[in-house]
Protein backbone atom coordinates (compact mmCIF):
# COMPACT_ATOMS: atom_id res chain seq x y z
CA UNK A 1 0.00 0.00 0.00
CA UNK A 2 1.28 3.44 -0.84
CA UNK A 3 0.18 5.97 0.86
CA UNK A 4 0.36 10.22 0.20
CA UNK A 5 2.59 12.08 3.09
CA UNK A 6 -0.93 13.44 4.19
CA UNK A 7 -2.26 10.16 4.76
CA UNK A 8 1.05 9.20 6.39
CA UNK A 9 0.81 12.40 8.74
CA UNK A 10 -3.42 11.10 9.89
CA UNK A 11 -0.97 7.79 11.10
CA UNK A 12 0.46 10.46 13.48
CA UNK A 13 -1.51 11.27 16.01
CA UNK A 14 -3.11 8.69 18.94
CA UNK A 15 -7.19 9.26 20.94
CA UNK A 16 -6.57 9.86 24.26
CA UNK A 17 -9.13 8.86 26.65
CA UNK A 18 -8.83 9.25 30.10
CA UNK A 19 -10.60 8.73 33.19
CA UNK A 20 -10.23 11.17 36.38
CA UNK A 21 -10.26 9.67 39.93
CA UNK A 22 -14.47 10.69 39.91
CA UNK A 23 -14.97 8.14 36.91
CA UNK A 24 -15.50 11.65 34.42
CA UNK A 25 -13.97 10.94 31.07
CA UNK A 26 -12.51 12.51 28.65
CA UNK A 27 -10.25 12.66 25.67
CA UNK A 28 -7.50 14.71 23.91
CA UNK A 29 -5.30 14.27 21.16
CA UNK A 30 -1.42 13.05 21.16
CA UNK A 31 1.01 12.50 18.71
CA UNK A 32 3.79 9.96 18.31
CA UNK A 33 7.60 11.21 18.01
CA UNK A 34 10.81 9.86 17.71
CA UNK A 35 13.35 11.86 19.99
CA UNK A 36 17.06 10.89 19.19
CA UNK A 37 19.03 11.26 21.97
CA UNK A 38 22.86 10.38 21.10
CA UNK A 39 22.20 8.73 18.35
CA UNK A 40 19.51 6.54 19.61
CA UNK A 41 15.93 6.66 18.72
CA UNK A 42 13.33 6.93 21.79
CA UNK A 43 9.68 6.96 21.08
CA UNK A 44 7.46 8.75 22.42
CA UNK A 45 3.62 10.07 22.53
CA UNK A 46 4.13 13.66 23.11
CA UNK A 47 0.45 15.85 24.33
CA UNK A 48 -0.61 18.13 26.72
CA UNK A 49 0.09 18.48 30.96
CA UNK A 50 -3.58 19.28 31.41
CA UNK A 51 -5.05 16.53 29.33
CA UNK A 52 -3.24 13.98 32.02
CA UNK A 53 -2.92 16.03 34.92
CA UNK A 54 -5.38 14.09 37.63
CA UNK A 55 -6.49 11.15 35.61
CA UNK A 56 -6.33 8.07 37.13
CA UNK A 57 -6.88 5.63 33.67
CA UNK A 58 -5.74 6.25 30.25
CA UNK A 59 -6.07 4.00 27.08
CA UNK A 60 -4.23 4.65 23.09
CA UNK A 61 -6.32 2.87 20.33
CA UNK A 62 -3.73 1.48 17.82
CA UNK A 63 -4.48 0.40 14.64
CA UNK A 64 -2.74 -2.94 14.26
CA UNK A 65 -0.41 -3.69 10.69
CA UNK A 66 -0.09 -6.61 8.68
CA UNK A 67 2.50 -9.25 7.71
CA UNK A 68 4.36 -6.66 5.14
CA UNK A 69 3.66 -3.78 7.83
CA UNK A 70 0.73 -1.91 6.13
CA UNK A 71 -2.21 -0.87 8.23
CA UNK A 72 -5.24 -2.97 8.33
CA UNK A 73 -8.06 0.57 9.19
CA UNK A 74 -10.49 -1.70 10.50
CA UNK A 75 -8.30 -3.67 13.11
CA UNK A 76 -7.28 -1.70 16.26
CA UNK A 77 -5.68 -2.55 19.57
CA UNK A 78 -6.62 -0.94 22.95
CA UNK A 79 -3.90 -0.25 25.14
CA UNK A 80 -4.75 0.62 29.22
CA UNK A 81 -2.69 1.97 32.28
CA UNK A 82 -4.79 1.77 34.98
CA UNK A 83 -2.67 2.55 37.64
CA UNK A 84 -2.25 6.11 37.90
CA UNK A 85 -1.89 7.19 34.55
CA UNK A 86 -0.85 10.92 34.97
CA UNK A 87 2.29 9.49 36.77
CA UNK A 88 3.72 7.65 33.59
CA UNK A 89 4.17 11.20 32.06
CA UNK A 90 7.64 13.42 31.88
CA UNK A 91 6.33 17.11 32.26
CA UNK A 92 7.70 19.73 30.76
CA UNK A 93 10.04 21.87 33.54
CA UNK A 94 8.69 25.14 32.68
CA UNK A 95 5.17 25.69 34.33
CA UNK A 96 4.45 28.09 31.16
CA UNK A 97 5.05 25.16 29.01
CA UNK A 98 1.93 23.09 28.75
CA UNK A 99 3.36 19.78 27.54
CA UNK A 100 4.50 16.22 28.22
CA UNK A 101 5.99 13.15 27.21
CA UNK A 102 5.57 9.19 27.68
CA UNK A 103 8.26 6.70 26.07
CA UNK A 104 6.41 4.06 24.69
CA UNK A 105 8.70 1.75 23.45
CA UNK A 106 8.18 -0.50 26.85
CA UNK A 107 4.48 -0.26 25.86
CA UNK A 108 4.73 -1.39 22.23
CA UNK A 109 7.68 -4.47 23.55
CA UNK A 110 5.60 -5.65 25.72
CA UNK A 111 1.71 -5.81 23.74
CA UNK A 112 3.68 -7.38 20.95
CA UNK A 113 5.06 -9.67 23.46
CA UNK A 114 2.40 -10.34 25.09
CA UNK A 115 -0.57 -10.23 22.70
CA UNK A 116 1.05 -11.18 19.16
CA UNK A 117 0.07 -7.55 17.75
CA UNK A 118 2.08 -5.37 15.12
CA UNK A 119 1.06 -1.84 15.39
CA UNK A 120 1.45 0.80 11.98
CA UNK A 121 1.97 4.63 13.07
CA UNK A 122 3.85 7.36 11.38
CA UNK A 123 6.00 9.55 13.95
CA UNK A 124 7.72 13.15 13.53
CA UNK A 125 11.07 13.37 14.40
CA UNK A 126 13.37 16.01 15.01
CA UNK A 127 14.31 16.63 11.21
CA UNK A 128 10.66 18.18 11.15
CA UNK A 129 11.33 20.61 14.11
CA UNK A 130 12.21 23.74 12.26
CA UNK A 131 15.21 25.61 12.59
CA UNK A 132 16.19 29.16 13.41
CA UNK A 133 17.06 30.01 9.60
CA UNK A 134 13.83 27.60 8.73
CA UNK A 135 11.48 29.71 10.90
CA UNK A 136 12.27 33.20 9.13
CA UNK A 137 11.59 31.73 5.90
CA UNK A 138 7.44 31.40 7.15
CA UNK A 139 5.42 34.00 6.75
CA UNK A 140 2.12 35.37 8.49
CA UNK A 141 -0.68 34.08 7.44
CA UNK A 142 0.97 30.67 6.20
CA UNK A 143 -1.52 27.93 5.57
CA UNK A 144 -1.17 25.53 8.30
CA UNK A 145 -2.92 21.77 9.38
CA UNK A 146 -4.09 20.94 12.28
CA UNK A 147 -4.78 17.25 12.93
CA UNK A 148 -6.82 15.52 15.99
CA UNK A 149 -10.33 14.91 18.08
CA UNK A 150 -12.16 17.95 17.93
CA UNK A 151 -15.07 17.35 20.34
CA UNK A 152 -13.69 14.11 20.54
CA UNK A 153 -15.13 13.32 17.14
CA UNK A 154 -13.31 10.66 14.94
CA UNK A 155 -13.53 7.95 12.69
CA UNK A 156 -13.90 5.20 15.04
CA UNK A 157 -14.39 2.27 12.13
CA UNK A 158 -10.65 3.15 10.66
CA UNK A 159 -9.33 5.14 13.91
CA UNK A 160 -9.10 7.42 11.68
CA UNK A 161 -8.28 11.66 13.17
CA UNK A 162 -9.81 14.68 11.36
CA UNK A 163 -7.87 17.00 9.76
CA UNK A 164 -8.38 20.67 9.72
CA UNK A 165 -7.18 23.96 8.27
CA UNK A 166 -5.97 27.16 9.01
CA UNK A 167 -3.55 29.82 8.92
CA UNK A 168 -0.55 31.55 11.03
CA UNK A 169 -2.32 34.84 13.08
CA UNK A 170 1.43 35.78 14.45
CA UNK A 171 4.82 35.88 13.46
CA UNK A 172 6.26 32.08 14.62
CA UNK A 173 9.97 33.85 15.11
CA UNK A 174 8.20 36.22 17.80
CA UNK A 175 7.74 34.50 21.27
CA UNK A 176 3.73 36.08 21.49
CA UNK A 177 3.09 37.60 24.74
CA UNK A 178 7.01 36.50 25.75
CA UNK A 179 5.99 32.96 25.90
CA UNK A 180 7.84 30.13 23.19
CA UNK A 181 3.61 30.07 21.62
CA UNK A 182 2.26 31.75 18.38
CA UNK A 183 -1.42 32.06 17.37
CA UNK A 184 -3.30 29.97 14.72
CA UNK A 185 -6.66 31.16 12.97
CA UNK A 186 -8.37 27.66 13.29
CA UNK A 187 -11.55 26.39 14.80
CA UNK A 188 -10.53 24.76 18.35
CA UNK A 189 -12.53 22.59 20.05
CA UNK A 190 -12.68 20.07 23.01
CA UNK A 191 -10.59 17.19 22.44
CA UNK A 192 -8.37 19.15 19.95
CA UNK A 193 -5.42 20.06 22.39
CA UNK A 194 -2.39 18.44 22.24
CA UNK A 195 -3.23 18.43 18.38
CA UNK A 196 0.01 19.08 15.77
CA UNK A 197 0.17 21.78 13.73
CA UNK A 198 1.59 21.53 10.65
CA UNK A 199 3.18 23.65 7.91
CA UNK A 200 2.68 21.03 4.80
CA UNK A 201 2.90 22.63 0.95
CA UNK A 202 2.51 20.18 -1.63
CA UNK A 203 4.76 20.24 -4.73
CA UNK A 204 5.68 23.85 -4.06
CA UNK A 205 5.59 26.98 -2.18
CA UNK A 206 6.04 30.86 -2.25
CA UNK A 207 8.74 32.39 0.25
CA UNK A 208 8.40 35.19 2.74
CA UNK A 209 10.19 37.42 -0.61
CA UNK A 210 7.79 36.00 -3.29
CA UNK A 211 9.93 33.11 -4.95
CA UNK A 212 8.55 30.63 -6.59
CA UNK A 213 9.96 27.15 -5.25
CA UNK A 214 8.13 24.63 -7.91
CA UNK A 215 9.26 20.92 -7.00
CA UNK A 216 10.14 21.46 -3.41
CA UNK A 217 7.42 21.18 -1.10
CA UNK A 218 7.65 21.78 2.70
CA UNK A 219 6.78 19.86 5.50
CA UNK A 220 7.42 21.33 8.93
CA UNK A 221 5.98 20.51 12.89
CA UNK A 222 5.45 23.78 14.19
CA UNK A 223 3.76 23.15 17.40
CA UNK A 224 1.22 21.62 20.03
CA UNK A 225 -2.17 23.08 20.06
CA UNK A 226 -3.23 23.95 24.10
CA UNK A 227 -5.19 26.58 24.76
CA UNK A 228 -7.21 29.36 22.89
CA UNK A 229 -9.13 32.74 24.00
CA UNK A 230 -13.13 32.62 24.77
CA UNK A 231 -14.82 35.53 24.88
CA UNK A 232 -17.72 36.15 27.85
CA UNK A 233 -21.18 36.99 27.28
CA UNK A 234 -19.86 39.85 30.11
CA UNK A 235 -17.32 41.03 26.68
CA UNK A 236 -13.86 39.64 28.94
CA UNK A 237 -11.60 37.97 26.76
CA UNK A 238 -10.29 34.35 29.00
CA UNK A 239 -7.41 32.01 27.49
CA UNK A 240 -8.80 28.73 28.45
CA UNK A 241 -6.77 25.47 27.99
CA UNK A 242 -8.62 23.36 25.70
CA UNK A 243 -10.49 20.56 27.58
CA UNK A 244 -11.53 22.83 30.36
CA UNK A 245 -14.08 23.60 28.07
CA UNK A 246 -15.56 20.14 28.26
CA UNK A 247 -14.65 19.44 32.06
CA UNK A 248 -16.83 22.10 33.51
CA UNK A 249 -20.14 23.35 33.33
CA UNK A 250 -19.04 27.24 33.14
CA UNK A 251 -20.73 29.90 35.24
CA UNK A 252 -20.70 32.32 32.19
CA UNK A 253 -21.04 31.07 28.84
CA UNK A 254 -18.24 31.43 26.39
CA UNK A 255 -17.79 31.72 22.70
CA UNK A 256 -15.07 30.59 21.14
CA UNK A 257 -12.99 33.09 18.58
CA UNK A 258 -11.71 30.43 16.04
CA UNK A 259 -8.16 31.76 17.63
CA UNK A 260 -5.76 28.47 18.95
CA UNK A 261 -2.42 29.46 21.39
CA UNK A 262 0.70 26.70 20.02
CA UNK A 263 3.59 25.69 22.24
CA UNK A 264 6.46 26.01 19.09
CA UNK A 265 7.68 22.38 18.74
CA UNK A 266 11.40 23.30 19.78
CA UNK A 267 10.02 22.78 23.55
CA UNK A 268 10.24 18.89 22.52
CA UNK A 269 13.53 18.95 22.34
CA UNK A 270 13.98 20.48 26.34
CA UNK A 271 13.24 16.69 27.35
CA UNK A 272 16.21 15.28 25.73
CA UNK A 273 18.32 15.70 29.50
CA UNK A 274 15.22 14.59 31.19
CA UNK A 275 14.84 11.31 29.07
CA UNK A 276 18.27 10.13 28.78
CA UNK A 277 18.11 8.37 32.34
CA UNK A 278 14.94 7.11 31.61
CA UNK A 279 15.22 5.67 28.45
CA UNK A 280 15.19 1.48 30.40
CA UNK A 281 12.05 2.70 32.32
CA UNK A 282 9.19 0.10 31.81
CA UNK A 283 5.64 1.32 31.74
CA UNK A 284 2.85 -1.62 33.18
CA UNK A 285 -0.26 -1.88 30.61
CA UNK A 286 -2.95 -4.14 31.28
């Protein structure tokens, strides 16, 4: 089976459903990526502090591969942790960075090990995380992708993700508001954070300057969907992270603004002295 880059990127991202210590559940979007840490390759599912932060269950839905590795869309795998599942995370060290990590190559060992089952996902890496010199070649108002749950909405039959589109609101080489985040144009919804967002052109692009680049397309992780501003029926603007829109009845309703805040992707890479005396850690799935 050969499939497009798009359809390789909707292999990306994992349903995360969770279950707080009250039984409440809910679910969010992660992605898989590949950190390399000298030289070595460690998985990982990479989403949000606040879509983990005081759930007691979690469970990934894999879709399982066949015996020359392509995906079989109707076939999926449920993996659980069921014994404190916000504890099998690596969070980010900066409070004002809302994300966090779990290696899951102990995870994948062991339900192949134990249950016979191939798995078929496509991860980012750090090749995709742009550089400095990358970065000032994207301008505002860049189309962008956004890939995930919204509303928790998916194609269950294929666990298949839905993909969305937008465009860049800020400058990505600014830090907006002095935080490592930039602002999408995108509709955000419950279930969409820990989403990536994507810079993707297809057989070509036009630079910041106005060349023509015919032949070369661009592909590009950008960042980690979290949080975006909700405007009061009072007229205050609140930045809300994502899923606290589905977690509480509000007190005053809110509208959303189609506006989405992104952690840039570089943040990733501030795990790489966190993970490297992890990397034998062992995660128990039931």
């Amino acid at each position: 089976m050969s499939l497009s880059t798009m359809e390789k990127m909707c292999f990306s991202t994992v349903r995360i459903e969770t279950n707080d210590t009250n039984g409440n559940n809910y679910s969010g979007t992660g992605f898989f990526f590949n950190l390399i840490i000298d030289g070595k390759v460690v998985p990982l599912i990479v989403t949000n502090k606040h879509v983990v932060q005081g759930m007691a269950k979690g469970r990934f839905l894999l879709t399982e591969s066949d015996e020359d590795g392509a995906p079989i869309y109707k076939k999926h795998f449920t993996i659980s942790i069921d014994d404190g599942f916000e504890k099998h995370w690596i969070m980010h060290p900066d409070s004002l960075v809302d994300i966090c990590v779990m290696p899951i190559n102990p995870i994948i060992e062991l339900a192949q090990k134990q249950f016979k089952k191939s798995f078929f996902f496509i991860p980012f890496d750090n090749s995709l995380i742009p550089s400095k010199e990358q970065l000032g070649e994207i301008d505002v108002a860049e189309n962008i992708i956004m890939i995930g749950y919204p509303n928790g909405l998916w194609d269950s039959i294929n666990n298949m993700p839905i993909v969305r589109r937008g465009i860049m609101a800020t400058n990505i080489t600014l830090n907006h508001n002095g935080r490592r985040e930039f602002v999408i144009d995108a509709a955000c919804f419950p279930g969409s954070s820990g989403s990536p967002v994507i810079l993707f052109n297809k057989g070509g692009y036009t630079d910041k300057q106005g060349n023509l680049n015919w032949g070369s397309g661009r592909l590009m992780l950008l960042g980690v969907l979290y949080a975006g501003p909700q405007l009061t029926v009072t007229g205050e603007i609140k930045v809300v992270t994502v899923p606290n829109i589905q977690q509480k009845a509000m007190s005053v309703s809110h509208i959303p603004n189609n506006l989405g805040y992104i952690i840039k992707s570089d943040t990733i890479l501030d795990f790489i002295p966190l993970i490297r005396p992890l990397l034998n850690n062992s995660v128990p799935i039931k």
